[in-house]
C-alpha atoms as a PDB file:
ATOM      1  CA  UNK A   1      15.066 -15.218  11.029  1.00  0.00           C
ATOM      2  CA  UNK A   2      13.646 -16.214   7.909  1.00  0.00           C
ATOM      3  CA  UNK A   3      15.970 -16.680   4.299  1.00  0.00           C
ATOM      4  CA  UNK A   4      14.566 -13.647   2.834  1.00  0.00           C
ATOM      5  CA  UNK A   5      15.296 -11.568   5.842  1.00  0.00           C
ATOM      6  CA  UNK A   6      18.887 -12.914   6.277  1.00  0.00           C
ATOM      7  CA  UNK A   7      19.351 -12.002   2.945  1.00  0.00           C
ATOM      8  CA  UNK A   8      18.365  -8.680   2.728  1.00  0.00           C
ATOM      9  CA  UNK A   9      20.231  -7.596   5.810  1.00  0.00           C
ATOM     10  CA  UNK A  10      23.133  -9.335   4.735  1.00  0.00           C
ATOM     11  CA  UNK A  11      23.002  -7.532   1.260  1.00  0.00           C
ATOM     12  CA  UNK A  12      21.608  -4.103   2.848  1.00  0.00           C
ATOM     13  CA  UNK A  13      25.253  -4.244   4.606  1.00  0.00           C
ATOM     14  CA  UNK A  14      27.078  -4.644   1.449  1.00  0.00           C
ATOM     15  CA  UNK A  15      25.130  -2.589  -0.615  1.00  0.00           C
ATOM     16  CA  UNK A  16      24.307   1.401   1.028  1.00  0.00           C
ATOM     17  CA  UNK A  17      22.178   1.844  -2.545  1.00  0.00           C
ATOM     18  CA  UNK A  18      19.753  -1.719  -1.936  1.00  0.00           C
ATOM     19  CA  UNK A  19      19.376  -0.599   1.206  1.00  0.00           C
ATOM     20  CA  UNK A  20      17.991   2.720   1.081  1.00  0.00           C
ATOM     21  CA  UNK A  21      15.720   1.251  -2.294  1.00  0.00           C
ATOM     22  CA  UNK A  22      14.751  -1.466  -0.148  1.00  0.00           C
ATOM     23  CA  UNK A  23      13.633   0.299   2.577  1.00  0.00           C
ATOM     24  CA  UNK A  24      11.670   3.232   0.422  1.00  0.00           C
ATOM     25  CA  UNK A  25      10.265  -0.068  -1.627  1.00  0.00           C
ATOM     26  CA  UNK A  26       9.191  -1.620   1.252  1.00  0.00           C
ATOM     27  CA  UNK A  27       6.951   1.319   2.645  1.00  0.00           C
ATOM     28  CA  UNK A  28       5.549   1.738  -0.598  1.00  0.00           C
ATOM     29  CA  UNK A  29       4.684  -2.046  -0.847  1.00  0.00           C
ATOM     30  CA  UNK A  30       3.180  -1.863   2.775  1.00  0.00           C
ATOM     31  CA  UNK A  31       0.868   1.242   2.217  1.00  0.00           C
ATOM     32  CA  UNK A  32      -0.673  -1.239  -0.599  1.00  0.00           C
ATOM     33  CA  UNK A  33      -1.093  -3.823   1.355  1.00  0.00           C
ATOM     34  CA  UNK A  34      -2.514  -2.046   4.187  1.00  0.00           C
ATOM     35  CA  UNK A  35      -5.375  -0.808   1.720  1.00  0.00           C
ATOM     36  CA  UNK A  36      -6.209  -4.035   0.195  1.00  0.00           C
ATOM     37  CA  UNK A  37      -6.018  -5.610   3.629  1.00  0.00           C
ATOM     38  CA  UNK A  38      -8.861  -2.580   4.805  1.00  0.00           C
ATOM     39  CA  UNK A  39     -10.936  -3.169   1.509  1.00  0.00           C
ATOM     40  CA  UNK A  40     -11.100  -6.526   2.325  1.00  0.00           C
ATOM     41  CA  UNK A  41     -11.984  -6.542   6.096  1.00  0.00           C
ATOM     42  CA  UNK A  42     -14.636  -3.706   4.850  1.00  0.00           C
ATOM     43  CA  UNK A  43     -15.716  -6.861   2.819  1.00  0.00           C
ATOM     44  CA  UNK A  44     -15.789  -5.279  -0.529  1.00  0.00           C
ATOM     45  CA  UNK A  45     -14.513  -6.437  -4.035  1.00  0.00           C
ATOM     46  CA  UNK A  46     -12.067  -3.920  -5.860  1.00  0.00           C
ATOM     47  CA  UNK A  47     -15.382  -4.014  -8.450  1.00  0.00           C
ATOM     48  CA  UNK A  48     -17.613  -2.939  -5.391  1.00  0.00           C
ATOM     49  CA  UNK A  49     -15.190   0.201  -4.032  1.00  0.00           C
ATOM     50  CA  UNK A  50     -14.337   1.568  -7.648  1.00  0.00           C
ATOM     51  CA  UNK A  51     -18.505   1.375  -8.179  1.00  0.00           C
ATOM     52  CA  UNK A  52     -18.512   3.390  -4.780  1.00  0.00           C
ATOM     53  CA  UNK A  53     -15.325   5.178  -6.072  1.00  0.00           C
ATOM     54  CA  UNK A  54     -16.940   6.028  -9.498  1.00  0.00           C
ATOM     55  CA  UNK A  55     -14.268   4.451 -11.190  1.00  0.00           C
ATOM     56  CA  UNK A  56     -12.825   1.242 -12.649  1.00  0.00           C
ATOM     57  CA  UNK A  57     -11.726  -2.098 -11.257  1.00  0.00           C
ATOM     58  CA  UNK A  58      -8.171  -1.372 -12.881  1.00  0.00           C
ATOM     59  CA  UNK A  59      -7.571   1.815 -10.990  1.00  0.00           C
ATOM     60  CA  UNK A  60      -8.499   0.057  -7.591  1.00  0.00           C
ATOM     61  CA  UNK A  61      -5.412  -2.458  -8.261  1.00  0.00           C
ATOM     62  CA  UNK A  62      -3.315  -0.123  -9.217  1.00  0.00           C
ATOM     63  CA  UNK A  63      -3.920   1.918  -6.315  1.00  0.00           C
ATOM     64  CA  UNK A  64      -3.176  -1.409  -3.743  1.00  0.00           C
ATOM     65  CA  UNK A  65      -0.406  -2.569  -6.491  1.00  0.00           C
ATOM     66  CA  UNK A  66       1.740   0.940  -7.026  1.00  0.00           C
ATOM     67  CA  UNK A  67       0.390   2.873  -4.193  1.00  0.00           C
ATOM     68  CA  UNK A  68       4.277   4.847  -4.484  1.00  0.00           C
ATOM     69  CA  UNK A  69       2.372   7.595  -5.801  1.00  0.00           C
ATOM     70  CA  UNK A  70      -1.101   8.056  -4.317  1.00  0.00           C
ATOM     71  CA  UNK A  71      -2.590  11.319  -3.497  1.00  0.00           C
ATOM     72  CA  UNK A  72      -3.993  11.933  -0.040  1.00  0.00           C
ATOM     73  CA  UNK A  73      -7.177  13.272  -1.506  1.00  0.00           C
ATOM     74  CA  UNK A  74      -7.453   9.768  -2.996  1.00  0.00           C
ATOM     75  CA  UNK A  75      -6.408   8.229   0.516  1.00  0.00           C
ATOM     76  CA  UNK A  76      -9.009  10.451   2.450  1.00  0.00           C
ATOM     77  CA  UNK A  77     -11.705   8.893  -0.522  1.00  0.00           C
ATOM     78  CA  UNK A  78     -10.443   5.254  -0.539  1.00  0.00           C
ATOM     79  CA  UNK A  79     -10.975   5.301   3.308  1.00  0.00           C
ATOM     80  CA  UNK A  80     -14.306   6.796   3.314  1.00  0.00           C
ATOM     81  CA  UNK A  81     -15.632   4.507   0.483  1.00  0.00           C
ATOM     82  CA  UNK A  82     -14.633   1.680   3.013  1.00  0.00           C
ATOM     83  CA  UNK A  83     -16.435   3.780   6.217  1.00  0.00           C
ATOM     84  CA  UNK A  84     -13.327   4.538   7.607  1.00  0.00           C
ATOM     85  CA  UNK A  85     -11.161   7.474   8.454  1.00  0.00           C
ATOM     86  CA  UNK A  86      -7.703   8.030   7.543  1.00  0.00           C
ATOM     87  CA  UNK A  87      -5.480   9.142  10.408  1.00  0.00           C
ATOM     88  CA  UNK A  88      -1.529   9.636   9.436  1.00  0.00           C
ATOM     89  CA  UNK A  89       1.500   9.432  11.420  1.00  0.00           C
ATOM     90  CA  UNK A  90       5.181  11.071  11.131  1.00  0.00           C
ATOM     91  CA  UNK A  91       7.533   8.821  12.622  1.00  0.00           C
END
């Protein structure tokens, strides 16, 4: 287990408020990731999507930066821009 993991579980046990920020934090971080990781494998720039987007560079790092927020309208557009399809799961 890795420092960083050994340190938030041992401060998730101490601390019931870290860990339910952490966790929420954490999924919002991921979703970000996950669409900067597709726009890449699509092999565009954020310059290239928000062109296809019809928007600006800016919002296109905000949207894989603070994606906390992000409407599923702009979801279903950010995947379609990249030729993809955006399929969602309740788990």
């Amino acid at each position: 287990m890795s420092g960083i993991k050994k340190y938030t579980k041992k401060r998730k046990a101490k601390d019931k408020s870290f860990a339910k920020n952490f966790d929420i934090g954490y999924e919002e971080f991921k979703l970000g990731v996950m669409l900067r990781m597709a726009r890449e494998k699509s092999g565009l720039t954020q310059e290239e999507l928000a062109k296809k987007l019809n928007t600006k560079k800016s919002a296109i790092s905000r949207i894989e930066n603070h994606a906390e927020d992000i409407r599923l309208s702009t979801l279903e557009k950010f995947a379609e821009a990249l030729g993809r399809k955006l399929k969602l799961s309740i788990g």
